[in-house]
Protein backbone atom coordinates (compact mmCIF):
# COMPACT_ATOMS: atom_id res chain seq x y z
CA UNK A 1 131.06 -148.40 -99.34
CA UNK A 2 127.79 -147.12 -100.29
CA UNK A 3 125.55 -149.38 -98.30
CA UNK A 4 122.80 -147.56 -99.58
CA UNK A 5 123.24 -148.13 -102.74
CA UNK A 6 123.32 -152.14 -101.84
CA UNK A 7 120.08 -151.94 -99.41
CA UNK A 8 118.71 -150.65 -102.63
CA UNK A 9 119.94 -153.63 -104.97
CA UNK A 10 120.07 -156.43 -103.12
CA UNK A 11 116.46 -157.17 -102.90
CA UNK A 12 115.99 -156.69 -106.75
CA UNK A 13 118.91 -158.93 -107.29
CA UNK A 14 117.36 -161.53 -105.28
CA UNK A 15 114.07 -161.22 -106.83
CA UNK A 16 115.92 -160.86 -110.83
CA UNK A 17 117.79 -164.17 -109.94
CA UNK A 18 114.74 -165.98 -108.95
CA UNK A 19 112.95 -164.67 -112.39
CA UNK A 20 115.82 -165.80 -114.20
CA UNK A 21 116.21 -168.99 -112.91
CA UNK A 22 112.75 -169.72 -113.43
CA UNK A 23 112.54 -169.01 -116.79
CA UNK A 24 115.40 -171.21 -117.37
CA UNK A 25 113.28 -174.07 -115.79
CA UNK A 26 110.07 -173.25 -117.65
CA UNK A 27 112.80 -173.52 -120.58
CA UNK A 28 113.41 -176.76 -119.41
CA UNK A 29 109.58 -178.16 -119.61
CA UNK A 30 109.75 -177.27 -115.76
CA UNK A 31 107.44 -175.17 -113.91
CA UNK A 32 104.79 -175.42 -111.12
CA UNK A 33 101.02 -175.31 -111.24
CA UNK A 34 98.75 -175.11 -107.69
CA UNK A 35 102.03 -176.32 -106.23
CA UNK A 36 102.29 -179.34 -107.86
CA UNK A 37 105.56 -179.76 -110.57
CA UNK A 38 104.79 -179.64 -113.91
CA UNK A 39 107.21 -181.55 -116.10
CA UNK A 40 106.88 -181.50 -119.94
CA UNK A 41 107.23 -184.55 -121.94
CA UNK A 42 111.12 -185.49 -123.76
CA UNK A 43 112.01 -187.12 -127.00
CA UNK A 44 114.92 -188.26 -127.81
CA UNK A 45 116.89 -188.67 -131.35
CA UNK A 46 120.63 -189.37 -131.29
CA UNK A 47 122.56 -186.30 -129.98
CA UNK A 48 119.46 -184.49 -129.26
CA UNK A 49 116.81 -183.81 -126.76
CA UNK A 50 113.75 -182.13 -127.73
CA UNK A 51 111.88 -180.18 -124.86
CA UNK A 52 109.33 -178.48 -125.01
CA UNK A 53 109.48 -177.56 -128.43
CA UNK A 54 113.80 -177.00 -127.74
CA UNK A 55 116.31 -178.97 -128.80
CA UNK A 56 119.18 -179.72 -126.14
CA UNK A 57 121.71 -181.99 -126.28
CA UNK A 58 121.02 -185.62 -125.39
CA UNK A 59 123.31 -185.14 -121.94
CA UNK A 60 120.76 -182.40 -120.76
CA UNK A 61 118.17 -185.45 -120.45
CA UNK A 62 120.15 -187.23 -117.44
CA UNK A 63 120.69 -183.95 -116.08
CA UNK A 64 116.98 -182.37 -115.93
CA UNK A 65 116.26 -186.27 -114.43
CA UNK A 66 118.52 -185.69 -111.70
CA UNK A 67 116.95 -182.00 -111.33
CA UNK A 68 113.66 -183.22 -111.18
CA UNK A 69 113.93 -185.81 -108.49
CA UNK A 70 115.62 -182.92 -106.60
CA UNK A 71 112.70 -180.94 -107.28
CA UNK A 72 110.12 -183.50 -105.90
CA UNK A 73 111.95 -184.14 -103.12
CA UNK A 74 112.30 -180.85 -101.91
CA UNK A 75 109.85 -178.57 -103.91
CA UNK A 76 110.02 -176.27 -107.06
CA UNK A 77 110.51 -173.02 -105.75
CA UNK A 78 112.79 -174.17 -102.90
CA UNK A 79 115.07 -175.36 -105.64
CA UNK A 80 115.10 -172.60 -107.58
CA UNK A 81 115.47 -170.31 -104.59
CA UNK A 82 118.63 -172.15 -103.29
CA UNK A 83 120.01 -171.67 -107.22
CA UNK A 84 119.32 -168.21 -107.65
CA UNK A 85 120.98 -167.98 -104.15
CA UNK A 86 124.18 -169.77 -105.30
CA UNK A 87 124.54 -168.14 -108.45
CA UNK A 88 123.83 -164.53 -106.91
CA UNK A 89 126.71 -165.49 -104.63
CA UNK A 90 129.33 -166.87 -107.01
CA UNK A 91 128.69 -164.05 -109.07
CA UNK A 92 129.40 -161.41 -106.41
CA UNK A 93 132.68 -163.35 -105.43
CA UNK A 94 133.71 -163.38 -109.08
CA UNK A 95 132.90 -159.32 -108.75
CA UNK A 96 135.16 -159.25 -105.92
CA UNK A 97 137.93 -161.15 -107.38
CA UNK A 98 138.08 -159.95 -110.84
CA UNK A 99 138.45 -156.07 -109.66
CA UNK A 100 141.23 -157.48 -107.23
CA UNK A 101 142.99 -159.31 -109.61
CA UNK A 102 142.89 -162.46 -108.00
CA UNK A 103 142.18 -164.65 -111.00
CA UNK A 104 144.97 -166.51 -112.15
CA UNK A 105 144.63 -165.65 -116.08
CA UNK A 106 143.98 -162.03 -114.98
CA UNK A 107 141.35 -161.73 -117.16
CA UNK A 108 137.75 -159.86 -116.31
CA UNK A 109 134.86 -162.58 -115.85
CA UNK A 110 131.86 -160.55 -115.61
CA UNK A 111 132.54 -157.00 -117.09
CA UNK A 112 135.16 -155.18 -119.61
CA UNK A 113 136.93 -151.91 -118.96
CA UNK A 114 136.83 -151.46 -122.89
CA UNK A 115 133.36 -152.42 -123.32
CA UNK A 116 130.20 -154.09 -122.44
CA UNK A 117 131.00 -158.21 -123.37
CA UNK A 118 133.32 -159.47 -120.90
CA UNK A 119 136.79 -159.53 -121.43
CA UNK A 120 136.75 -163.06 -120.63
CA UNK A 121 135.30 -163.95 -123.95
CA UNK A 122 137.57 -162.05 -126.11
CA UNK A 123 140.24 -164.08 -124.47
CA UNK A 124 138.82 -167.77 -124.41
CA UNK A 125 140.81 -169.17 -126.74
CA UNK A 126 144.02 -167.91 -124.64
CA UNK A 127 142.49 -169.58 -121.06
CA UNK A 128 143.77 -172.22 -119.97
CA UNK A 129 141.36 -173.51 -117.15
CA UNK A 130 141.38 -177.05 -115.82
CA UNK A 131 138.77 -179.33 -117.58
CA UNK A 132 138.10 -176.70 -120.12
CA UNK A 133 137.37 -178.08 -123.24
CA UNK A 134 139.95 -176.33 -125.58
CA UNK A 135 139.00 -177.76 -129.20
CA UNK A 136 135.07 -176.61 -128.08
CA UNK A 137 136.27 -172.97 -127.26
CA UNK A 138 137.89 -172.83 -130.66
CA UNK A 139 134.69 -174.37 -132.69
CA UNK A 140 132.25 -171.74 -130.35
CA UNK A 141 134.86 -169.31 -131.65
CA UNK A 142 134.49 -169.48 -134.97
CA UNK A 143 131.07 -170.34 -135.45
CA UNK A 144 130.81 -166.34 -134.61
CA UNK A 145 127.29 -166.25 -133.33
CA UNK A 146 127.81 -168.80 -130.30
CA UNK A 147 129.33 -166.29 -127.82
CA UNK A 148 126.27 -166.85 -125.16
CA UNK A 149 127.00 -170.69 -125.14
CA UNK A 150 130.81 -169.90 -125.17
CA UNK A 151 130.33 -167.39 -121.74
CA UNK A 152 128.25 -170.66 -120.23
CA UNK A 153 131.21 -173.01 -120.89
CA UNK A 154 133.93 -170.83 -119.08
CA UNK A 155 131.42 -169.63 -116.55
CA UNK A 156 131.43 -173.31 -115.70
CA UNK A 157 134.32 -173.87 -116.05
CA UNK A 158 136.30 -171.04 -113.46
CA UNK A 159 133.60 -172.01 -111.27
CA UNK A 160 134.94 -175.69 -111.36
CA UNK A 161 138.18 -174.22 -110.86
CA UNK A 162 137.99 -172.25 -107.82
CA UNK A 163 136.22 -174.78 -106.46
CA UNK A 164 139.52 -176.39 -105.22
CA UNK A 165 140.52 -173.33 -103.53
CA UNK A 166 137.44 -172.42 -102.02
CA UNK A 167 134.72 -175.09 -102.30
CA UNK A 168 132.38 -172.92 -99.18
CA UNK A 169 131.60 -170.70 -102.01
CA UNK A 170 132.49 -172.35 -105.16
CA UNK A 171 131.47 -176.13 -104.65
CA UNK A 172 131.50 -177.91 -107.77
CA UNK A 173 128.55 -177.11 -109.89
CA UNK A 174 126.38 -180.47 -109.83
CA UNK A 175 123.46 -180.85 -112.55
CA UNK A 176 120.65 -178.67 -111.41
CA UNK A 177 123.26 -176.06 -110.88
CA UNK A 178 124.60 -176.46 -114.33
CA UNK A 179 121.16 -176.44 -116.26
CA UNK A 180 119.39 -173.72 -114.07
CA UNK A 181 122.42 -170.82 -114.87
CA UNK A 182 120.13 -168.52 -116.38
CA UNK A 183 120.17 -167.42 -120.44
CA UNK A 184 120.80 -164.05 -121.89
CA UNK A 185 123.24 -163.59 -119.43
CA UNK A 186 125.57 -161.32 -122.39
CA UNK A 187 122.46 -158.88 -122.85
CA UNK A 188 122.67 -155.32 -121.10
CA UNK A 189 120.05 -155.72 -118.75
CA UNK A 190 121.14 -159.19 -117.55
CA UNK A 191 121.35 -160.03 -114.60
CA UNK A 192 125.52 -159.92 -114.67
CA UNK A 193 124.84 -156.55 -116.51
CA UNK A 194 123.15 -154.88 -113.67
CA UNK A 195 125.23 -156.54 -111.05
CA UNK A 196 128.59 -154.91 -112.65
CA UNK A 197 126.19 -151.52 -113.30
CA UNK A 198 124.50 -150.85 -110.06
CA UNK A 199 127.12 -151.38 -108.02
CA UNK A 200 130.54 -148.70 -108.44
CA UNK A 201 133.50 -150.78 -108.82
CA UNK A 202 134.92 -148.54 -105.62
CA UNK A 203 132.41 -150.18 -103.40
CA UNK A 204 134.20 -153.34 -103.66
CA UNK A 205 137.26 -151.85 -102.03
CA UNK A 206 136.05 -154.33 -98.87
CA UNK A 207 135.58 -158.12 -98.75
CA UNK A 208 132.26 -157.16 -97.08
CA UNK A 209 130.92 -156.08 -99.38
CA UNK A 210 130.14 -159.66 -100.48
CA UNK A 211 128.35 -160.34 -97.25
């Protein structure tokens, strides 16, 4: 293991997940001025939620409710800290376990040996994950330019799924932890991207390496 190499990442990491979690918020009509919360105004009309200039679906109103009172209870940035924090660790688990083959469907989650979109998405429609919405795959398939929304959905969703085998690292995702996974997450510099790039695949010979 190459511990250099991960003295030298970490820290980025840590600071890339933070950025990226905060831009999600400010996505959200969240941010925080002088350390106060700023929280842009929502409409509503039918199916859709329109923040900040974005339209959401309606659902993603209850959920940035239940985000914000988290947020004024405990504080912007400590929120979006302990997010960045959860996702940088699911991710590296998901690292571990997909180079291991511990995944039941066997597919890759984060990376592709035959490419740079992972394998998982190529294979959605084949998954067969608990509470996985099967008919949405199949519409996200077909509507050909959806694949970032599709890799949210079954991000969610094996997270959901492990969480009954190992809820310490995988506890099911609750609404601030759903709306705050950060965007552009199929782009080459993502923050996935540079996980699976920075760090050889031999380095995760050892379960340490997750520590």
């Amino acid at each position: 293991m190459n511990k250099n190499k991960l003295k030298s990442y970490a820290p980025q990491a840590r600071l890339g997940f933070i950025a990226a979690v905060t831009a999600r918020a400010n996505m959200l009509g969240l941010s925080e001025k002088a350390g106060a919360l700023v929280v842009a105004e929502v409409q509503v009309s039918g199916q859709v939620a329109i923040i900040a200039g974005r339209e959401w679906p309606a659902k993603v109103e209850k959920q940035r409710e239940a985000l914000i009172a988290k947020m004024q209870a405990q504080g912007f940035k400590q929120i979006i800290e302990a997010v960045a924090y959860t996702w940088f660790n699911r991710f590296a688990a998901l690292r571990y376990m997909e180079l291991h083959d511990y995944l039941e469907h066997g597919y890759r989650v984060l990376s592709n040996t035959n490419g740079h979109i992972p394998e998982i998405i190529s294979r959605a429609t084949d998954l067969d994950l608990e509470g996985l919405n099967r008919d949405q795959v199949v519409q996200l398939k077909l509507a050909g330019n959806k694949d970032g929304e599709l890799y949210r959905l079954l991000l969610i969703a094996q997270c959901n799924v492990l969480s009954k085998a190992m809820p310490f690292m995988f506890e099911r995702i609750d609404d601030e932890t759903e709306l705050l996974l950060p965007d552009n997450l199929l782009l080459t510099d993502s923050i996935i991207a540079k996980l699976v790039k920075e760090i050889p695949e031999d380095d995760w010979a050892q379960v340490e390496i997750i520590g």
